[in-house]
C-alpha atoms as a PDB file:
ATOM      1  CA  UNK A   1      41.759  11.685  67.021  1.00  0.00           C
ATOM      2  CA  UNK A   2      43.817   8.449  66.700  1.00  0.00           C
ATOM      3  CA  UNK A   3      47.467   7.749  65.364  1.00  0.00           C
ATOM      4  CA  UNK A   4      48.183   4.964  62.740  1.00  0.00           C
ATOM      5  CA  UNK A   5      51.329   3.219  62.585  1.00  0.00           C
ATOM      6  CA  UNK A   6      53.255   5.621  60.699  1.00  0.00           C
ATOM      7  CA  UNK A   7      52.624   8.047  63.446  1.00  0.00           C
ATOM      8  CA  UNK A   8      50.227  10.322  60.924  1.00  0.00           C
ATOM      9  CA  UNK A   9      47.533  11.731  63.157  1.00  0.00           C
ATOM     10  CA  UNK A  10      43.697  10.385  61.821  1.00  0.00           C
ATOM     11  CA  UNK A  11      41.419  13.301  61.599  1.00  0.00           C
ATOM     12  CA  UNK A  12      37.765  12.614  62.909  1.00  0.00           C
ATOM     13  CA  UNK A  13      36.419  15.245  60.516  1.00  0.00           C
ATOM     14  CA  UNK A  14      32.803  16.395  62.331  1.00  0.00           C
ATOM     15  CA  UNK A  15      34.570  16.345  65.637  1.00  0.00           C
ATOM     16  CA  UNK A  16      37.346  18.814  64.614  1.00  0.00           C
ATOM     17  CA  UNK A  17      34.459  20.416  62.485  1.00  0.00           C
ATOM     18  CA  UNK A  18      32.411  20.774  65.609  1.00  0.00           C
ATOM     19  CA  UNK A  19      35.649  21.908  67.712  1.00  0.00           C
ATOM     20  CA  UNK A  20      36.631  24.796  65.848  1.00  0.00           C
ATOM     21  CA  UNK A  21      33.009  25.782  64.727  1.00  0.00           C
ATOM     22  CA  UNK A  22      32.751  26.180  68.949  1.00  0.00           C
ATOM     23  CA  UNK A  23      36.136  28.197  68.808  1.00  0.00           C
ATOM     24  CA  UNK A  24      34.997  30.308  66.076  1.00  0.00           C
ATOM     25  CA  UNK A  25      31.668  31.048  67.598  1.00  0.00           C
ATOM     26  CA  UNK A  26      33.506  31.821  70.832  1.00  0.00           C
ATOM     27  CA  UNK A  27      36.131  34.544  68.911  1.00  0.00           C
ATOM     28  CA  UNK A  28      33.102  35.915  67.440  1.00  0.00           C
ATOM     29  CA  UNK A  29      30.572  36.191  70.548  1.00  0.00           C
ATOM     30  CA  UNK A  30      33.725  38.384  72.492  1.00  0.00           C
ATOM     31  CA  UNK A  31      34.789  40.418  69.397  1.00  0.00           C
ATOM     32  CA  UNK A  32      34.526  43.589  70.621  1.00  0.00           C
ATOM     33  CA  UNK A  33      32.886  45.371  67.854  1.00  0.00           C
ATOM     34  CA  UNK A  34      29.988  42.441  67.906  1.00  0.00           C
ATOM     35  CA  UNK A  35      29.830  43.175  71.871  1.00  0.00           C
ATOM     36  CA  UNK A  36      29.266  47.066  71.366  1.00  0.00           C
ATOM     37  CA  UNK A  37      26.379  46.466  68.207  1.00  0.00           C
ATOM     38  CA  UNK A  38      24.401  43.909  70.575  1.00  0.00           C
ATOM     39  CA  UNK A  39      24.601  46.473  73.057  1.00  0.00           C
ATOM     40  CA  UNK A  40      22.998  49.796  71.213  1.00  0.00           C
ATOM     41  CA  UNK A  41      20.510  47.051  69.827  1.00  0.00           C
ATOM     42  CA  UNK A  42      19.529  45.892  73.769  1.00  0.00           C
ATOM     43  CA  UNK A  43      19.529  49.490  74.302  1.00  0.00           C
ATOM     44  CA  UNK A  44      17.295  49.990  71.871  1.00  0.00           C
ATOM     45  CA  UNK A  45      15.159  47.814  73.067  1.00  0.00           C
ATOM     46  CA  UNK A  46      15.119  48.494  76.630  1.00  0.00           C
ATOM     47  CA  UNK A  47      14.752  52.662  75.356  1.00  0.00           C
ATOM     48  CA  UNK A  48      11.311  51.323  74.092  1.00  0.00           C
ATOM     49  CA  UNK A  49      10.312  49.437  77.386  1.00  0.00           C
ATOM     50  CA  UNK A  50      11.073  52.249  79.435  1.00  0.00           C
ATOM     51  CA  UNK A  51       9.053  54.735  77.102  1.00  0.00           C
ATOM     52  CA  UNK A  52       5.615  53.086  77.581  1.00  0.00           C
ATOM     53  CA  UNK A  53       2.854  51.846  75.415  1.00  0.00           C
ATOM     54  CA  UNK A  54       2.320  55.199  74.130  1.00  0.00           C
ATOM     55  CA  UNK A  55       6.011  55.383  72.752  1.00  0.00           C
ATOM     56  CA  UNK A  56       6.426  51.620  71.613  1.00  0.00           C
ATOM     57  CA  UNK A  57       7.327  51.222  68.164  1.00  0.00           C
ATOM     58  CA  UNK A  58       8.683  47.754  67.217  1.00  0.00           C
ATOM     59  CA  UNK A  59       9.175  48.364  63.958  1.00  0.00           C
ATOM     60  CA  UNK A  60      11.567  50.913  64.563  1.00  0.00           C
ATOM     61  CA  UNK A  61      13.854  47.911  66.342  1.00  0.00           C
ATOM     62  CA  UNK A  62      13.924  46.471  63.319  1.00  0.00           C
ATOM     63  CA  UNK A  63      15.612  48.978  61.593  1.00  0.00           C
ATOM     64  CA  UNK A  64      17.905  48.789  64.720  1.00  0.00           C
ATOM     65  CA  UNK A  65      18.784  45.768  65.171  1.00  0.00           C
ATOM     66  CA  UNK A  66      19.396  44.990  60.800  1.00  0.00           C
ATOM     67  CA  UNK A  67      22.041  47.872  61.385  1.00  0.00           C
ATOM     68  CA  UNK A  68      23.534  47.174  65.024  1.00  0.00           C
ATOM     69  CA  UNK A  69      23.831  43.516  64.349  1.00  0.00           C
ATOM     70  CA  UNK A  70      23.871  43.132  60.690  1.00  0.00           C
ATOM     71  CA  UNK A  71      27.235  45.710  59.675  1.00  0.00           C
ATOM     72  CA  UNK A  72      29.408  44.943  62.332  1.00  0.00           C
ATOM     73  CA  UNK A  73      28.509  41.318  61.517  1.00  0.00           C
ATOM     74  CA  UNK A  74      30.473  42.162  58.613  1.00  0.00           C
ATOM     75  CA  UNK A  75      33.467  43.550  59.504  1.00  0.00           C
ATOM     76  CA  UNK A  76      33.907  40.761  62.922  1.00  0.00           C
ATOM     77  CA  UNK A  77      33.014  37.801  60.212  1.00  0.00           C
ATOM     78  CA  UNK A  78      36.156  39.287  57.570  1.00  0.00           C
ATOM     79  CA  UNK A  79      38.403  39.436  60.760  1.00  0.00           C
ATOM     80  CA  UNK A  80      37.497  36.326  62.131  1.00  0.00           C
ATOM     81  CA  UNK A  81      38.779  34.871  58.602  1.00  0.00           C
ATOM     82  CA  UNK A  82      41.697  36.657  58.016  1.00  0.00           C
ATOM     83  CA  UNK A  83      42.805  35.888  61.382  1.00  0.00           C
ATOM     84  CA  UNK A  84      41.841  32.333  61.713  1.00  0.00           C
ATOM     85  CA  UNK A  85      45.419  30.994  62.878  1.00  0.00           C
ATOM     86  CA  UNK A  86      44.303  32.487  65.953  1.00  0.00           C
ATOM     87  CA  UNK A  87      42.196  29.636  66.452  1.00  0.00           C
ATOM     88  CA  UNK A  88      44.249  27.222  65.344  1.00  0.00           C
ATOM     89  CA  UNK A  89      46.416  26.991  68.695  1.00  0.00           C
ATOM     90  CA  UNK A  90      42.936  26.059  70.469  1.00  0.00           C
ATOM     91  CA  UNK A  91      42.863  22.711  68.955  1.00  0.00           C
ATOM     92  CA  UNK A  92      44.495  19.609  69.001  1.00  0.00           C
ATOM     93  CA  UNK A  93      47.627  19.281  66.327  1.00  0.00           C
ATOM     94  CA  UNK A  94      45.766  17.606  63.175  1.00  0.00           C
ATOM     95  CA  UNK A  95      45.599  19.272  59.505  1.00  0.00           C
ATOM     96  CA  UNK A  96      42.159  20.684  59.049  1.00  0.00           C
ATOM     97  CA  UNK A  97      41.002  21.108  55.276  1.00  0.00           C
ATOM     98  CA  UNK A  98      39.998  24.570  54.461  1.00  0.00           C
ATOM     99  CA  UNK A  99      36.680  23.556  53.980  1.00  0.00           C
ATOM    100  CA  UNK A 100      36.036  22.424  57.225  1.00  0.00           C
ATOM    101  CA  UNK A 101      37.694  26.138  58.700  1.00  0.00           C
ATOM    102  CA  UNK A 102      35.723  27.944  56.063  1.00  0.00           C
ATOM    103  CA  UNK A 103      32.499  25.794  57.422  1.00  0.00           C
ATOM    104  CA  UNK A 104      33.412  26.967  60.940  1.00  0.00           C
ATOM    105  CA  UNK A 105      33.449  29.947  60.531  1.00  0.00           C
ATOM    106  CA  UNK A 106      30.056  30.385  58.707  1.00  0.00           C
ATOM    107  CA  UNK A 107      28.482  28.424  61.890  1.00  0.00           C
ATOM    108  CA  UNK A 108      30.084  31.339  64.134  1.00  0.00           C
ATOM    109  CA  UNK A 109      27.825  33.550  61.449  1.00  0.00           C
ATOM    110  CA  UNK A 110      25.011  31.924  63.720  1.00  0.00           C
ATOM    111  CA  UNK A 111      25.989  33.610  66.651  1.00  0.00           C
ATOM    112  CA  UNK A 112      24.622  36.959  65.829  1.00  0.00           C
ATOM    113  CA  UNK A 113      21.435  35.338  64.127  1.00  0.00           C
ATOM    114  CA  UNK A 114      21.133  33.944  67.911  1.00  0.00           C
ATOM    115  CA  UNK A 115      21.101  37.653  69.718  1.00  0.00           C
ATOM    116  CA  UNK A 116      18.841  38.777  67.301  1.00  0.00           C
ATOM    117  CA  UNK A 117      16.925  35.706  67.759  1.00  0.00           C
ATOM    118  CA  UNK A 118      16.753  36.835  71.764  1.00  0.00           C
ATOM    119  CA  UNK A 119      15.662  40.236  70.615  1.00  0.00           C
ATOM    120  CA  UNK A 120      12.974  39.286  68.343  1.00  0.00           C
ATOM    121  CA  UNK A 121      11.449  37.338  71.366  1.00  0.00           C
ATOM    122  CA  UNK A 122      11.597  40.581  73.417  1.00  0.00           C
ATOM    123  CA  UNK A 123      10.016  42.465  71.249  1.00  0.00           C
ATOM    124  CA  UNK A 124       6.928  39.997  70.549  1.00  0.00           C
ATOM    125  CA  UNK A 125       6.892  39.612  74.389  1.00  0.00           C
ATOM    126  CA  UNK A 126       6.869  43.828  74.942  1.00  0.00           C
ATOM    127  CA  UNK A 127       4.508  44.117  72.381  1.00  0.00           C
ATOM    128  CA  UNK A 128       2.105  41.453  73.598  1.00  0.00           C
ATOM    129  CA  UNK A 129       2.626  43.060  77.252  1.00  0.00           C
ATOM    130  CA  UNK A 130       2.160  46.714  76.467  1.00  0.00           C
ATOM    131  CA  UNK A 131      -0.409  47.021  73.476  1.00  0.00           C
ATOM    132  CA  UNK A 132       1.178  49.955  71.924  1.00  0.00           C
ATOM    133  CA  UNK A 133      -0.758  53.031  70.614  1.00  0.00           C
ATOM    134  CA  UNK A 134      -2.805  52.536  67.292  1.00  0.00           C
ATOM    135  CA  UNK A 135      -0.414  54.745  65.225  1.00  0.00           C
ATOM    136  CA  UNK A 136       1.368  51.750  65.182  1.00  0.00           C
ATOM    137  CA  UNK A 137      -1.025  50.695  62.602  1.00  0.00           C
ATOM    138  CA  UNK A 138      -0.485  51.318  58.958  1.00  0.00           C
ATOM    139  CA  UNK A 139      -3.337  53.337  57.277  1.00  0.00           C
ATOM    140  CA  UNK A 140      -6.217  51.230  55.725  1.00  0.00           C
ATOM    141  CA  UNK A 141      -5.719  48.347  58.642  1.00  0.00           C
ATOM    142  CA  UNK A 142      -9.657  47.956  60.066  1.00  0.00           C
ATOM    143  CA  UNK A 143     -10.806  45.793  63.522  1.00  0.00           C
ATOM    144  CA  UNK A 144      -6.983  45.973  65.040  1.00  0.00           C
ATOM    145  CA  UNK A 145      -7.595  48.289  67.970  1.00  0.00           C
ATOM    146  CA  UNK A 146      -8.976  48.453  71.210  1.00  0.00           C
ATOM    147  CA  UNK A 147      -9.970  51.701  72.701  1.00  0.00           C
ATOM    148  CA  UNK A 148      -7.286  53.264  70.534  1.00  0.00           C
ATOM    149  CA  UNK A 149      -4.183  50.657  71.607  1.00  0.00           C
ATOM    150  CA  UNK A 150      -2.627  47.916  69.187  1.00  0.00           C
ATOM    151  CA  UNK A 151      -4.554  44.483  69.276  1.00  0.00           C
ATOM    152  CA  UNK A 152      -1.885  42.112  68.314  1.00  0.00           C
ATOM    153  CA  UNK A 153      -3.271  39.185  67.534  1.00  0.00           C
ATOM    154  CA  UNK A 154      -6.133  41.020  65.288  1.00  0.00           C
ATOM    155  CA  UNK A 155      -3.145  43.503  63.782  1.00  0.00           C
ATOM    156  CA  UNK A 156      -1.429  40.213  62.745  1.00  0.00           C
ATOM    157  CA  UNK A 157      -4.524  38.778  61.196  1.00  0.00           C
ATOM    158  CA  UNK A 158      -5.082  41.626  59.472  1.00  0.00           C
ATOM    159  CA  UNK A 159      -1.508  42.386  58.070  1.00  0.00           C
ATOM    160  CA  UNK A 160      -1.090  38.768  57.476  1.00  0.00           C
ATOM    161  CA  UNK A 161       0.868  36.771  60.377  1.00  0.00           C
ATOM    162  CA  UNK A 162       3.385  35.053  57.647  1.00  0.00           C
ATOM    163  CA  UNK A 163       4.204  38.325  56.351  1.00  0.00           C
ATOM    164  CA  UNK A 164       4.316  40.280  60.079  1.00  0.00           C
ATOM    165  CA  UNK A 165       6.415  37.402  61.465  1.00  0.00           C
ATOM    166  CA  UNK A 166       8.567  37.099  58.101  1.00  0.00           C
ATOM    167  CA  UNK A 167       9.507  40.956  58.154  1.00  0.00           C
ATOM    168  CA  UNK A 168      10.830  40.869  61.805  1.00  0.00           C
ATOM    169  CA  UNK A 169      12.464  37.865  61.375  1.00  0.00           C
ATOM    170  CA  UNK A 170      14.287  39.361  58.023  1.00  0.00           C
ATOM    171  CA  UNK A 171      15.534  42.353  60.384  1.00  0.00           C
ATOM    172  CA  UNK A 172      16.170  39.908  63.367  1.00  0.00           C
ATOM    173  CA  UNK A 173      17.741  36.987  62.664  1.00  0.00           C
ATOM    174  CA  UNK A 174      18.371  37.332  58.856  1.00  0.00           C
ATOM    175  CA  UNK A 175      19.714  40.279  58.764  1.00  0.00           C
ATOM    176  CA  UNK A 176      22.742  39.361  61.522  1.00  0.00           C
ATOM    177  CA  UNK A 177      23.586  35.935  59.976  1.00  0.00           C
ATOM    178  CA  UNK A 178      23.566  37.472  55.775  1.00  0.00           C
ATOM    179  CA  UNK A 179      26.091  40.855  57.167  1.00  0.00           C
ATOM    180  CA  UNK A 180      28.457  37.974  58.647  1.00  0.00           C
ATOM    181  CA  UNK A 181      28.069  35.431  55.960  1.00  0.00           C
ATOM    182  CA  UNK A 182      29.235  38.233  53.221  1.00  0.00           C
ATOM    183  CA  UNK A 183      31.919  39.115  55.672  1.00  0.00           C
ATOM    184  CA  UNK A 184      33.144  35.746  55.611  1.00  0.00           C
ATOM    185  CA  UNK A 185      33.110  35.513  51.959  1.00  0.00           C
ATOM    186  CA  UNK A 186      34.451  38.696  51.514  1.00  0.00           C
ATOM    187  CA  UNK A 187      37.533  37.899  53.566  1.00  0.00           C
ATOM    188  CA  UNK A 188      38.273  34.437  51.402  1.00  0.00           C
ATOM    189  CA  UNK A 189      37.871  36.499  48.223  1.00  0.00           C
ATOM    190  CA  UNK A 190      39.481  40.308  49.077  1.00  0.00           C
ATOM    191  CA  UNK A 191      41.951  40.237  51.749  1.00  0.00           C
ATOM    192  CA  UNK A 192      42.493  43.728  52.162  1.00  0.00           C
ATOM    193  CA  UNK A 193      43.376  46.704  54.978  1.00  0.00           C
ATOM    194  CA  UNK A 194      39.812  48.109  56.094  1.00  0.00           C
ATOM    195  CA  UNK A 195      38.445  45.739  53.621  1.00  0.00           C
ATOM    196  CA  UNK A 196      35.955  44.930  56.114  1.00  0.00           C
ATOM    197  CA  UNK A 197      34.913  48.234  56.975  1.00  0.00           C
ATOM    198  CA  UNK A 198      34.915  48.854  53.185  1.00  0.00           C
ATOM    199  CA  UNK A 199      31.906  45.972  52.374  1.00  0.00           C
ATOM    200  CA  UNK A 200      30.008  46.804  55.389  1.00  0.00           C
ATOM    201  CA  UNK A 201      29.673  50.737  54.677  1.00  0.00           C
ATOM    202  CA  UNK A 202      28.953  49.648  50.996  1.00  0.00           C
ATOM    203  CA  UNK A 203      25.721  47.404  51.847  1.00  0.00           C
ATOM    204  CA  UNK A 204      24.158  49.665  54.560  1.00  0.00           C
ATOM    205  CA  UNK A 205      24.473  52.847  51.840  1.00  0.00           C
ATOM    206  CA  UNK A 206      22.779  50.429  49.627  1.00  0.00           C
ATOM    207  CA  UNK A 207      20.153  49.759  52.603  1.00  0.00           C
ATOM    208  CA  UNK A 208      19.363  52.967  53.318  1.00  0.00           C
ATOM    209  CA  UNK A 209      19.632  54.778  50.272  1.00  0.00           C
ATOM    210  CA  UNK A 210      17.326  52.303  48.266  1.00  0.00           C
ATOM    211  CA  UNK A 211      14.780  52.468  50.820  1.00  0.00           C
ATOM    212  CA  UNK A 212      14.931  55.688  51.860  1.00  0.00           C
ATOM    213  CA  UNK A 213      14.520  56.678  48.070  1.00  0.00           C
ATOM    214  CA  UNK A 214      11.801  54.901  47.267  1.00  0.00           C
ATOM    215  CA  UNK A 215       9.953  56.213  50.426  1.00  0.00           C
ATOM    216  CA  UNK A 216      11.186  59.949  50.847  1.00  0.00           C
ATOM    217  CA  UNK A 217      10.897  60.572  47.022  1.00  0.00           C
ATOM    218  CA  UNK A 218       7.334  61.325  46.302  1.00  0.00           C
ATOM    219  CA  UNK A 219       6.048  58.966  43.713  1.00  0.00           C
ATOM    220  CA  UNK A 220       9.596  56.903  42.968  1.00  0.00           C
ATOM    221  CA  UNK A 221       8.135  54.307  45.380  1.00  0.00           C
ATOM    222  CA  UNK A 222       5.477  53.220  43.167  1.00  0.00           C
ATOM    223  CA  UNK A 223       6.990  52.728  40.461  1.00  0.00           C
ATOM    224  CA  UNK A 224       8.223  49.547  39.093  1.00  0.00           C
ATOM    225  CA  UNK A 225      11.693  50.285  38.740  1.00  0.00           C
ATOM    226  CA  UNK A 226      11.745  51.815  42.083  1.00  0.00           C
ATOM    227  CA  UNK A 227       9.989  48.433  43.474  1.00  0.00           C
ATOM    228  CA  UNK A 228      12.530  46.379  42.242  1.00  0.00           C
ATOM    229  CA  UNK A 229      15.285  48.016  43.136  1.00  0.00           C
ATOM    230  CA  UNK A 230      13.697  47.652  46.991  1.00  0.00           C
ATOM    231  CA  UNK A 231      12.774  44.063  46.424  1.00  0.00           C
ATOM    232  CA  UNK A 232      16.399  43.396  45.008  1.00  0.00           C
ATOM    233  CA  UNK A 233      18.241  44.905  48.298  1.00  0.00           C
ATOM    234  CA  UNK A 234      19.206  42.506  51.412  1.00  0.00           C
ATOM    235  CA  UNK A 235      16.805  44.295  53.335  1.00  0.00           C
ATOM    236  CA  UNK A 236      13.389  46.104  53.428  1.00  0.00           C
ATOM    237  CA  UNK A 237      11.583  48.019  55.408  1.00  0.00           C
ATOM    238  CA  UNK A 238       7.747  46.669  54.627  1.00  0.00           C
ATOM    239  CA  UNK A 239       6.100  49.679  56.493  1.00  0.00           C
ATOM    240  CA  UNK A 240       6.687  53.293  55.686  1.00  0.00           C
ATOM    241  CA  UNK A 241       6.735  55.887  57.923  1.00  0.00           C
ATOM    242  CA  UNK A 242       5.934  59.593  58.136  1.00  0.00           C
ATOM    243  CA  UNK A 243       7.794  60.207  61.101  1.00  0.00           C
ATOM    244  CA  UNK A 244       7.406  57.679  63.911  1.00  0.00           C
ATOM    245  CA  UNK A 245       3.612  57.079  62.604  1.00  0.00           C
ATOM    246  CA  UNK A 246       3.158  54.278  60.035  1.00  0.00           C
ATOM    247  CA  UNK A 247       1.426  55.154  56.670  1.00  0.00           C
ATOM    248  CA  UNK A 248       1.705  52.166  54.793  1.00  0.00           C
ATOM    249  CA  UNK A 249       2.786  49.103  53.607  1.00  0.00           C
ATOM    250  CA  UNK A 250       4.725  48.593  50.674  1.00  0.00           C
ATOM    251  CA  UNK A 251       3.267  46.256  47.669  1.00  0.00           C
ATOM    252  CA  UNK A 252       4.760  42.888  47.477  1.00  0.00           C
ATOM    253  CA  UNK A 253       5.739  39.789  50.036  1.00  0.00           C
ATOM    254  CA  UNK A 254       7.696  40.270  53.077  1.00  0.00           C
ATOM    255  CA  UNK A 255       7.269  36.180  53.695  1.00  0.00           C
ATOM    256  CA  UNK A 256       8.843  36.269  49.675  1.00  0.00           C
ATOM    257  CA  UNK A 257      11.854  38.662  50.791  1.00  0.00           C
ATOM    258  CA  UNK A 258      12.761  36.830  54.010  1.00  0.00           C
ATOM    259  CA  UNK A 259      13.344  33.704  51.530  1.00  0.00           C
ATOM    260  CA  UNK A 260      14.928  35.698  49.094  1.00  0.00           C
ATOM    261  CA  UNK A 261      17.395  37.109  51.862  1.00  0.00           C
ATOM    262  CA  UNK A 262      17.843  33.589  53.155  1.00  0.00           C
ATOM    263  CA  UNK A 263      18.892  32.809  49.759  1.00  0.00           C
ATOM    264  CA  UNK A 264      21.366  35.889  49.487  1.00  0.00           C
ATOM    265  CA  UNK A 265      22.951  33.907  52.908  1.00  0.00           C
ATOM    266  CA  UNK A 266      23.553  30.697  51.188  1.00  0.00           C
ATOM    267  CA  UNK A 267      24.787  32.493  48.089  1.00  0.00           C
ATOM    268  CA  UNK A 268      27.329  34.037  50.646  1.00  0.00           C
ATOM    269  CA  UNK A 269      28.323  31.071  52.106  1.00  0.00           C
ATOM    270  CA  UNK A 270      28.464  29.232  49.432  1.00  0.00           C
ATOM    271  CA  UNK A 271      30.764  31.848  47.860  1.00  0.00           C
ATOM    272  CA  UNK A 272      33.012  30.907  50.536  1.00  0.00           C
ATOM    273  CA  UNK A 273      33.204  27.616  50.130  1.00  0.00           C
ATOM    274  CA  UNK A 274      34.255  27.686  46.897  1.00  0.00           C
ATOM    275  CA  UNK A 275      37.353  29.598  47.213  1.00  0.00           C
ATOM    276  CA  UNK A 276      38.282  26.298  48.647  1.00  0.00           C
ATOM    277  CA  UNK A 277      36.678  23.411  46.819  1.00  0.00           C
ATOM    278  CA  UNK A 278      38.761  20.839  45.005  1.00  0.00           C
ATOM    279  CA  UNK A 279      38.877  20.340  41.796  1.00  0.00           C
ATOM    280  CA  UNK A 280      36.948  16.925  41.757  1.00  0.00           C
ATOM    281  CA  UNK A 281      33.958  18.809  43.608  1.00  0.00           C
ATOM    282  CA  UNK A 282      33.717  22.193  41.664  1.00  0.00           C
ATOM    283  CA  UNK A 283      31.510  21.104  39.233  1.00  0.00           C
ATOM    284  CA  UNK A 284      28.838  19.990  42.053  1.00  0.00           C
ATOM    285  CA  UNK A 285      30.162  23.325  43.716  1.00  0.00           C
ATOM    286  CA  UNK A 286      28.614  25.157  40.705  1.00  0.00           C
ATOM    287  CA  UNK A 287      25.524  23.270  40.562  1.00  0.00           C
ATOM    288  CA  UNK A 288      24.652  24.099  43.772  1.00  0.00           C
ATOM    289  CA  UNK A 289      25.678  27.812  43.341  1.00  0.00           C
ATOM    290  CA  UNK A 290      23.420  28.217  40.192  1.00  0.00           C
ATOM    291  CA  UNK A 291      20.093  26.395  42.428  1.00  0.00           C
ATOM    292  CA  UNK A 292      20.900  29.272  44.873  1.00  0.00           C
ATOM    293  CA  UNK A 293      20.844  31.908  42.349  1.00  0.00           C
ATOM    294  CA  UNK A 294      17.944  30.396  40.408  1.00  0.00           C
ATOM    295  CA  UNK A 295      16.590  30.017  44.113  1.00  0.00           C
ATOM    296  CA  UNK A 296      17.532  33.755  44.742  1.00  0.00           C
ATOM    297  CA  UNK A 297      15.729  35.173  41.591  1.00  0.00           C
ATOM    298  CA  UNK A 298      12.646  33.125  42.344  1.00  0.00           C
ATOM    299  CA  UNK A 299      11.732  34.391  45.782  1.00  0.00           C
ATOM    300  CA  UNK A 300      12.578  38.071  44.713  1.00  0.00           C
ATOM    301  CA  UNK A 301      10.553  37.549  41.779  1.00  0.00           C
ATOM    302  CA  UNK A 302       7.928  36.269  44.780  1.00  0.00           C
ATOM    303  CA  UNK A 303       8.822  39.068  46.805  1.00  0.00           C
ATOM    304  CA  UNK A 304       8.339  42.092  44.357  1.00  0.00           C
ATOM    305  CA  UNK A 305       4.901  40.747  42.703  1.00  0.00           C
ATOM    306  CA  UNK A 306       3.288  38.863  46.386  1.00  0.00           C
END
């Protein structure tokens, strides 16, 4: 930061971008409620280590770890912007434009994307390591076993390794950085008491009801309104389950959902962004908010059919 000679400070905008993005991502990574989700999701993880091969069920953590990291996500990105004077004692006295806060705080989103990002690598790791039980495998998968434990590499090949990779990556990393995007968003559009609380209890109901549905209910999942309704949710669990055995896999692309939620993210941040734009940059503002949709409606569309 400089001063002219009228004495009006000079804002360097990417370094004051890049300062408060740091001070958001520190408010978020010590907000207690993210603290206590990472937690149950370690736990979670470490619960399958110490169960043995026999026990290990990955995608189980996936489940785990969309809900531990992804809803509270929520509710710390709304506080984080509803609060966000808090930061602004942490930096040097220059006017910041609410773009640049409202950018800041969707880079702290990334902080949550990064634990699940640490968990993901666990679980590949364990799951390399302890070559699980077969039930792991969902019915119909041939040539993945070896005297009766998970083959990874050959289970991947046989699922599909885009589509394996893409559906823990959607419950990893996705998952985290969408709940705390919408939070943010939520926050610049509905400032309200609990309004947090409110949007994150609303989208996992929405999670598990929609899933659960269209797998508990016998013969809603195979229908086509059923499908869609799954493909159309922020999240999807790809393999069903009787129990803690695998049965299936649903029809469709999990590769085409992970790019559809990815989409859902940038349709959340840019939600946020335009709360603030200016009136000279609204129109480009909507042109990028209808390539997201348009974006959006393709990869579901790639998502529901494969």
């Amino acid at each position: 930061m400089t001063v002219t000679g009228t004495g009006t400070p000079r804002v360097d905008p990417p370094r004051v971008l890049a300062q408060l993005t740091l001070v958001q991502a520190r408010r978020f990574a010590t907000h207690p409620l993210f603290l206590v989700g990472a937690v149950l999701a370690a736990v979670g993880l470490v619960q399958g280590l110490l169960a043995g091969p026999d026990l290990w069920r990955p995608q189980n953590l996936v489940l785990a770890t969309a809900l531990w990291l992804g809803l509270p996500s929520v509710v710390v990105g709304y506080r984080l912007t509803i609060t966000e004077e808090a930061a602004s004692p942490l930096l040097p006295s220059t006017p910041v434009p609410a773009t640049s806060r409202t950018l800041a705080l969707c880079g702290a989103c990334l902080v949550p994307a990064l634990a699940g990002a640490l968990l993901l690598v666990g679980t590949i790791a364990a799951t390399v390591a302890w070559q699980p039980s077969a039930d792991l495998l969902p019915a119909g998968i041939e040539g993945a076993t070896t005297g009766g434990s998970l083959n990874l590499p050959a289970y991947l090949t046989a699922v599909g390794w885009a589509d394996a990779i893409a559906h823990w990556t959607e419950g990893f990393v996705a998952a985290p950085f969408g709940g705390a995007a919408l939070g943010v968003a939520a926050a610049r559009w509905w400032r309200l008491p609990g309004g947090g609380v409110i949007v994150a209890v609303g989208l996992g109901l929405l999670v598990l009801v929609v899933n659960a549905a269209a797998e508990n209910v016998p013969g809603v999942g195979h229908t086509w309104p059923a499908r869609l309704a799954v493909t159309v949710s922020p999240f999807v669990l790809w393999e069903t389950q009787a129990g803690d055995i695998v049965t299936g896999v649903r029809a469709g692309s999990p590769l085409g959902h992970l790019s559809y939620a990815m989409c859902l993210s940038g349709l959340a941040v840019w939600a946020a962004l335009a709360k603030d734009t200016s009136s000279p940059h609204r129109v480009l503002g909507r042109r990028v908010g209808l390539a997201l949709a348009i974006a959006a409606a393709l990869t579901a569309t790639w998502a529901l059919l494969g």
